[in-house]
Structures are given as structure tokens and as C-alpha cells.
Protein backbone atom coordinates (compact mmCIF):
# COMPACT_ATOMS: atom_id res chain seq x y z
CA UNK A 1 106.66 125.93 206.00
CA UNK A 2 110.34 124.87 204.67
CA UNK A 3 109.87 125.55 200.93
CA UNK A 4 112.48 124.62 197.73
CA UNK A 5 115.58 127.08 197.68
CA UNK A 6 114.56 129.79 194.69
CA UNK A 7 117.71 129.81 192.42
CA UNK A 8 117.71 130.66 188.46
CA UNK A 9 116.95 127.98 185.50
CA UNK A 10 120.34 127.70 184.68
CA UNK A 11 121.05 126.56 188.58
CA UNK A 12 117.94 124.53 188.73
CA UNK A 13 118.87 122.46 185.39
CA UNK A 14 122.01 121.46 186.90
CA UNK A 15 120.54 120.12 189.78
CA UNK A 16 118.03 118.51 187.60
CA UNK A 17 120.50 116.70 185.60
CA UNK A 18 122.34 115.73 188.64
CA UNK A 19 119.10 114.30 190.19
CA UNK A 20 117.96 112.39 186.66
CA UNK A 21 121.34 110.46 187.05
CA UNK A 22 120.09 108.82 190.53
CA UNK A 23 116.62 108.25 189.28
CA UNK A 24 118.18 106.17 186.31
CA UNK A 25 120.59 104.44 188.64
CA UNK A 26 116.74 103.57 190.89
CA UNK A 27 114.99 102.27 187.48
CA UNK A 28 117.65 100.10 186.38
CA UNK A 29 118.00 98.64 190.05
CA UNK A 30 114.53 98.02 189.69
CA UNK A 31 114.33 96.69 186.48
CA UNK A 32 117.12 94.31 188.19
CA UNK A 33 114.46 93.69 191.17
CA UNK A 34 112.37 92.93 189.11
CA UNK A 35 113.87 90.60 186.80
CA UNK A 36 115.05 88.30 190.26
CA UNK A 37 111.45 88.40 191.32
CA UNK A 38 110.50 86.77 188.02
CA UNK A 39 112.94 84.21 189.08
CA UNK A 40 111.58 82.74 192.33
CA UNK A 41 110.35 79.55 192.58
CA UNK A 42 106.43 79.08 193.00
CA UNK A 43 104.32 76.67 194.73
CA UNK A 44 101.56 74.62 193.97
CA UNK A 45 98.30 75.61 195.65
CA UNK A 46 96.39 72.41 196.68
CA UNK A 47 93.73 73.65 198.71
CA UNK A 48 90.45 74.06 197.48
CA UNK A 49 89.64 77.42 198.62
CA UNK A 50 85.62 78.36 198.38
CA UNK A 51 84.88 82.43 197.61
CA UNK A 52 81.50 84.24 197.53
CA UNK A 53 81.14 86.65 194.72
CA UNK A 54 78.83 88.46 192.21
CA UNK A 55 77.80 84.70 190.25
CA UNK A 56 77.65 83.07 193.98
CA UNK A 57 80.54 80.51 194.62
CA UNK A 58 83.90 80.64 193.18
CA UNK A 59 87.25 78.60 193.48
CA UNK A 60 90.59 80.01 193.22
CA UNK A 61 90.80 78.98 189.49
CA UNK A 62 87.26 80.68 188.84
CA UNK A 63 89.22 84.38 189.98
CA UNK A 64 91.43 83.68 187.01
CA UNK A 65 88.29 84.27 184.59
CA UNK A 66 90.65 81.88 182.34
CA UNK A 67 93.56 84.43 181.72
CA UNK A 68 97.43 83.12 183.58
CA UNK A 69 97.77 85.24 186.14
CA UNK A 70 95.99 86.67 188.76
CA UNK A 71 96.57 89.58 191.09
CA UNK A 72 94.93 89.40 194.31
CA UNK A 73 94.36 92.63 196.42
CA UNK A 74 93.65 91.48 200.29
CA UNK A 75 90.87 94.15 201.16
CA UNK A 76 90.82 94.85 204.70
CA UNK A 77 86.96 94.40 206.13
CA UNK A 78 86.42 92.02 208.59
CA UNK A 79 83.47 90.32 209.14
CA UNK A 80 82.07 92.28 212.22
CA UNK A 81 82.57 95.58 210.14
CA UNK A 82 80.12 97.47 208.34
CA UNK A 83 82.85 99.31 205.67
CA UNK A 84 86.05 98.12 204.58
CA UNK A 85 89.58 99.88 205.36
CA UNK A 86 89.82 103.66 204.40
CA UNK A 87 93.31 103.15 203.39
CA UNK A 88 92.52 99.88 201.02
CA UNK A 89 90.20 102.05 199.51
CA UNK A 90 92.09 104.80 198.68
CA UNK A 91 94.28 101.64 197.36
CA UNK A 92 91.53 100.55 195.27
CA UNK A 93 90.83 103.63 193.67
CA UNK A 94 93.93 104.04 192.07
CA UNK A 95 93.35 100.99 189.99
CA UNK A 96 93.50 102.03 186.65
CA UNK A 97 91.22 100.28 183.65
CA UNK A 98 91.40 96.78 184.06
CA UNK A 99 91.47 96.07 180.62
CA UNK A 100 95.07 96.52 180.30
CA UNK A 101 95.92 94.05 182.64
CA UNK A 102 93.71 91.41 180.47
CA UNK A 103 95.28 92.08 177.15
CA UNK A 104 98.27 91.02 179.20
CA UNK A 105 96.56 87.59 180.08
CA UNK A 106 96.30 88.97 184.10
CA UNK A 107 93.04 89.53 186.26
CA UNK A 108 92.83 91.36 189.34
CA UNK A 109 89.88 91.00 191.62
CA UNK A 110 90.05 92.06 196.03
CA UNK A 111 88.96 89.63 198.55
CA UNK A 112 87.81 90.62 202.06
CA UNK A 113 86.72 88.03 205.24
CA UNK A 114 83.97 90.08 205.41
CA UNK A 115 80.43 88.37 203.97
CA UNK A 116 79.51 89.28 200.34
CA UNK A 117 76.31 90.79 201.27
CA UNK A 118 78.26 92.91 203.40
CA UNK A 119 80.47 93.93 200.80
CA UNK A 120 77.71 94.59 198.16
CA UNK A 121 76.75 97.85 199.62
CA UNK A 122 80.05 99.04 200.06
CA UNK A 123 81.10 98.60 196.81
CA UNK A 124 78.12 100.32 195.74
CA UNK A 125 78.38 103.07 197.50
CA UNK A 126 82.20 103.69 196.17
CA UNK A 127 81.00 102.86 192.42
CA UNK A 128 83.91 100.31 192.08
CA UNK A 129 82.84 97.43 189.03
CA UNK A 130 86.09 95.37 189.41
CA UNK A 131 85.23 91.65 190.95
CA UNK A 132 85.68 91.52 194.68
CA UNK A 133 84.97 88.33 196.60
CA UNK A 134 84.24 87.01 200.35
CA UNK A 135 87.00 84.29 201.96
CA UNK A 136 84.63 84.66 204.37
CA UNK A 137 84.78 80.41 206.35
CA UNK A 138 87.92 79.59 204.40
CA UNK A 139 91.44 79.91 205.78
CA UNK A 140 92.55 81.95 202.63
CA UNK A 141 93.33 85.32 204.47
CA UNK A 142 95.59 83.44 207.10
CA UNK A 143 97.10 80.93 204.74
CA UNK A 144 98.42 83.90 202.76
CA UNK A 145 99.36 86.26 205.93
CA UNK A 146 96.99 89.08 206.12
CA UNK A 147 95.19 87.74 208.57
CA UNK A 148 97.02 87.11 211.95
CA UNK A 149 96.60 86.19 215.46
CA UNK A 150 98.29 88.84 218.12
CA UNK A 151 97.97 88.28 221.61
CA UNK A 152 94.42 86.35 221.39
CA UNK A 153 92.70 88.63 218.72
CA UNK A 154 92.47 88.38 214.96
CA UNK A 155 94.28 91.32 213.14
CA UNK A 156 94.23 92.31 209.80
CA UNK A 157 97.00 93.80 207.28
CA UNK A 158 96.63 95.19 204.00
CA UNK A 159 98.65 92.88 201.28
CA UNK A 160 98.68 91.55 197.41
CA UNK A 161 99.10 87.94 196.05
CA UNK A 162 99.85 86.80 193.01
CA UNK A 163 99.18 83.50 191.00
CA UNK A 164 100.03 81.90 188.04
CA UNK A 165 98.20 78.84 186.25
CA UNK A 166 98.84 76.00 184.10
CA UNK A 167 96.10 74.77 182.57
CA UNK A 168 93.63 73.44 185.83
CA UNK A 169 96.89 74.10 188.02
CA UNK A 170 97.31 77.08 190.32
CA UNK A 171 100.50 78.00 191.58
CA UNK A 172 101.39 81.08 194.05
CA UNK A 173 104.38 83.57 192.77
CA UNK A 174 104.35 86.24 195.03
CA UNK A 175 102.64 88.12 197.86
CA UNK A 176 103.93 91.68 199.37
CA UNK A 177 101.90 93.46 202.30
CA UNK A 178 102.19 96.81 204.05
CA UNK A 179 104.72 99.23 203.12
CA UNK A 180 105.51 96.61 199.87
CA UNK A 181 102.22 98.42 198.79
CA UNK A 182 104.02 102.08 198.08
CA UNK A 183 104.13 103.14 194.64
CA UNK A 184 101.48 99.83 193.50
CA UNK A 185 98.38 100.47 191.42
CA UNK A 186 99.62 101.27 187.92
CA UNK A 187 99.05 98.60 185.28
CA UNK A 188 102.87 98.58 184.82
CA UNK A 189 103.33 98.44 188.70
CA UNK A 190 100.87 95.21 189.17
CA UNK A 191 102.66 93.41 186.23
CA UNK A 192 106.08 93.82 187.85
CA UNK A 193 104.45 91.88 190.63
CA UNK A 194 103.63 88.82 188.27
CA UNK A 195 106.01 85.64 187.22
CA UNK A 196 105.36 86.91 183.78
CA UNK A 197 105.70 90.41 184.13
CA UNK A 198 105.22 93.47 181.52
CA UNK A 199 105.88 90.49 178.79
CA UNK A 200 108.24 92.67 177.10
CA UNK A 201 111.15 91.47 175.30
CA UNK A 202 114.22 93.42 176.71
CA UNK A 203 112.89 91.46 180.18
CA UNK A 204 115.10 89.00 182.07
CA UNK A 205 114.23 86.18 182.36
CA UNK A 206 114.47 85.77 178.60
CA UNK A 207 111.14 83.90 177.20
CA UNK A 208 108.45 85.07 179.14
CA UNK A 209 107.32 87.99 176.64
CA UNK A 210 105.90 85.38 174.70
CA UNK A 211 104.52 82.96 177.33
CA UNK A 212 100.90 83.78 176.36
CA UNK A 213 101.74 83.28 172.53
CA UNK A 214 101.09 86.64 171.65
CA UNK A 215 103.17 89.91 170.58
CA UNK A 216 105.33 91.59 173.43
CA UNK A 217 103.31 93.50 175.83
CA UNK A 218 103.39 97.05 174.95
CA UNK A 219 102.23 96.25 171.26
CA UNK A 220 99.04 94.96 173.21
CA UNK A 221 98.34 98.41 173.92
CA UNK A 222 94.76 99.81 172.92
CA UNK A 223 91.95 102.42 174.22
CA UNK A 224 90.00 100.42 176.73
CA UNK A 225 87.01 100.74 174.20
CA UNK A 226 88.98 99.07 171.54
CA UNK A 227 90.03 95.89 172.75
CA UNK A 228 88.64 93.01 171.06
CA UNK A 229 87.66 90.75 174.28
């Protein structure tokens, strides 16, 4: 096994500082990222997509559980299948409390082509509470590319959507898939995802921290427990 060089602390906190240098250059090129993902354009969604969940059928606009944005996690497990995708799972158990998503106006809830009684089980068994839905019929998983035709056959890929609404209208912001998924699952990580994003005010585009008429995001902060929704 290659293992770190062993030097003293005074050689170590040089090559510390030197390192903390690049990792400030990568968080302010994100930030910038960031920011110019806030500023593409969106489109309107006009189909009337049908889902299968918990409460039995859903639209697209029911997912939003009437916050603004929605983050969409495209759970591999087709319909054939009797578990869904190791690797979304491992995806899905990093997702932290959702509650601080909501006090930032954002659900997130998976969808899989597989049926929802298939899915029950499953999500039973991996004690997961956070709303999960069937596409199963509708053309959502191949209208938003995670569901693709290779060579005859249906294949799947792991991705995330996101959505914004305006009043009854639902419009689509963003979607990533794949290796777009490293480093996702934080709170802070999902909002950077969204047209609206962390909703703080030192955020480009200027405005959006108070979109959802309320202070800037991190004052939003609570204990799960102590949220008052």
C-alpha cells in the first residue's frame, strides 16, 4: 500500500496552506458554477404526467407538496426487478433530514418505472420515509433521459431533475445524471442544483434570496424537531 510521505508539523502545515489556496480557488469556481446555473433558461412542462405513490395518484404538481421547487432523484428499478439499484441506494441514504430542504420552499421525493407495490417493500425493508413514486405507463423516465433505448433494449441511468413552479405552472430547471451525481446529497449540495438555490444573499443572480418572501436561507436554519411546519 502507497501511504502519505511522514514529514514533521511544521512541513505538513506548509503543504496544508499551500493545498487550502487551491481548495478556495475550487469553491469560488463553484460558487461561479453555480451562480450561471441559476441563470439558464427553463421550460414549461405541458405534459400531464400520472405517478403512483403512498395517497395513490399524483401529478407532477402534487410532488411539489405546494413548496417552489422540487428535486427529483431518478431511482433506478425497473419494472421486471424485484430491488432497486445498489448504487441509487447508497445515493439515497445519504439524504440528510428533509426538513431543511422545506424551510427552503424545496421537496425532494425519487421516482422509479418500477410499480409502487413493487417499491413498497423495498422501501420498507431499507427504512427510508421520504416520498418515492412509480412513472410506471408514463413517458416521464425517457422524456427526462434516464431511461434510454440501446441497441433494441431499454437501459436505465441514475440522474436528478429539478423543477420550479409558478403558481399551477411547472417549469423544468435542471437535470444532471451519472458522474454529475459525485459529491450530491447534502442539503447545501441539492439547493445548488435549484433555480433558486441556497437563497442566500451574497448569491448571483441578485433577488432570488428572497423569492419565497422570507429571510435569507441560512437564518431558516432550525433542529429538524423545531420547525414550525
Amino acid at each position: 500500500m502507497s501511504l502519505p510521505e511522514i514529514v514533521s508539523r511544521e512541513q505538513w502545515r506548509a503543504a496544508r496552506e499551500a493545498l487550502l489556496e487551491k481548495e478556495k480557488a475550487v469553491t469560488r469556481a463553484r460558487d461561479a458554477l453555480n451562480a450561471e446555473r441559476r441563470r439558464l433558461p427553463m421550460v414549461e412542462i405541458e405534459e400531464e404526467y400520472v405517478f403512483e405513490g403512498g395517497d395513490g395518484k399524483a401529478t407532477l404538481l402534487d410532488l411539489f407538496e405546494g413548496r417552489d421547487q422540487l428535486v427529483v432523484y431518478h431511482f433506478m428499478f425497473a419494472p421486471e426487478g424485484d430491488a432497486g439499484c445498489p448504487s441509487c441506494s447508497a445515493f439515497l441514504d445519504q439524504i440528510g433530514h428533509l426538513a431543511h430542504l422545506h424551510a427552503r420552499g424545496t421537496s425532494f421525493a425519487a421516482v422509479s418505472r418500477a410499480p409502487y407495490p413493487k417499491i413498497l417493500p423495498f422501501k420498507a425493508r431499507m427504512g427510508w420515509t421520504l416520498p418515492w413514486y412509480s412513472s410506471c405507463g408514463s413517458d416521464f423516465n425517457r422524456d427526462f433521459g434516464v431511461t434510454l433505448e440501446r441497441e433494441g433494449a431499454l437501459v436505465e441511468r441514475p440522474g436528478l431533475s429539478c423543477f420550479l413552479r409558478e403558481g399551477d405552472r411547472v417549469f423544468h430547471t435542471y437535470s444532471t445524471y451519472e458522474r454529475g451525481l459525485d459529491g450530491l446529497g447534502s442539503t447545501t449540495s441539492l439547493l445548488d442544483l435549484t433555480a433558486l438555490g441556497r437563497q442566500e444573499e451574497w448569491e448571483e443572480p441578485k433577488g432570488r434570496s428572497s423569492a419565497l418572501g422570507a429571510p435569507a436561507g441560512s437564518e431558516r436554519i432550525r433542529y429538524h424537531d423545531e420547525y414550525d411546519f
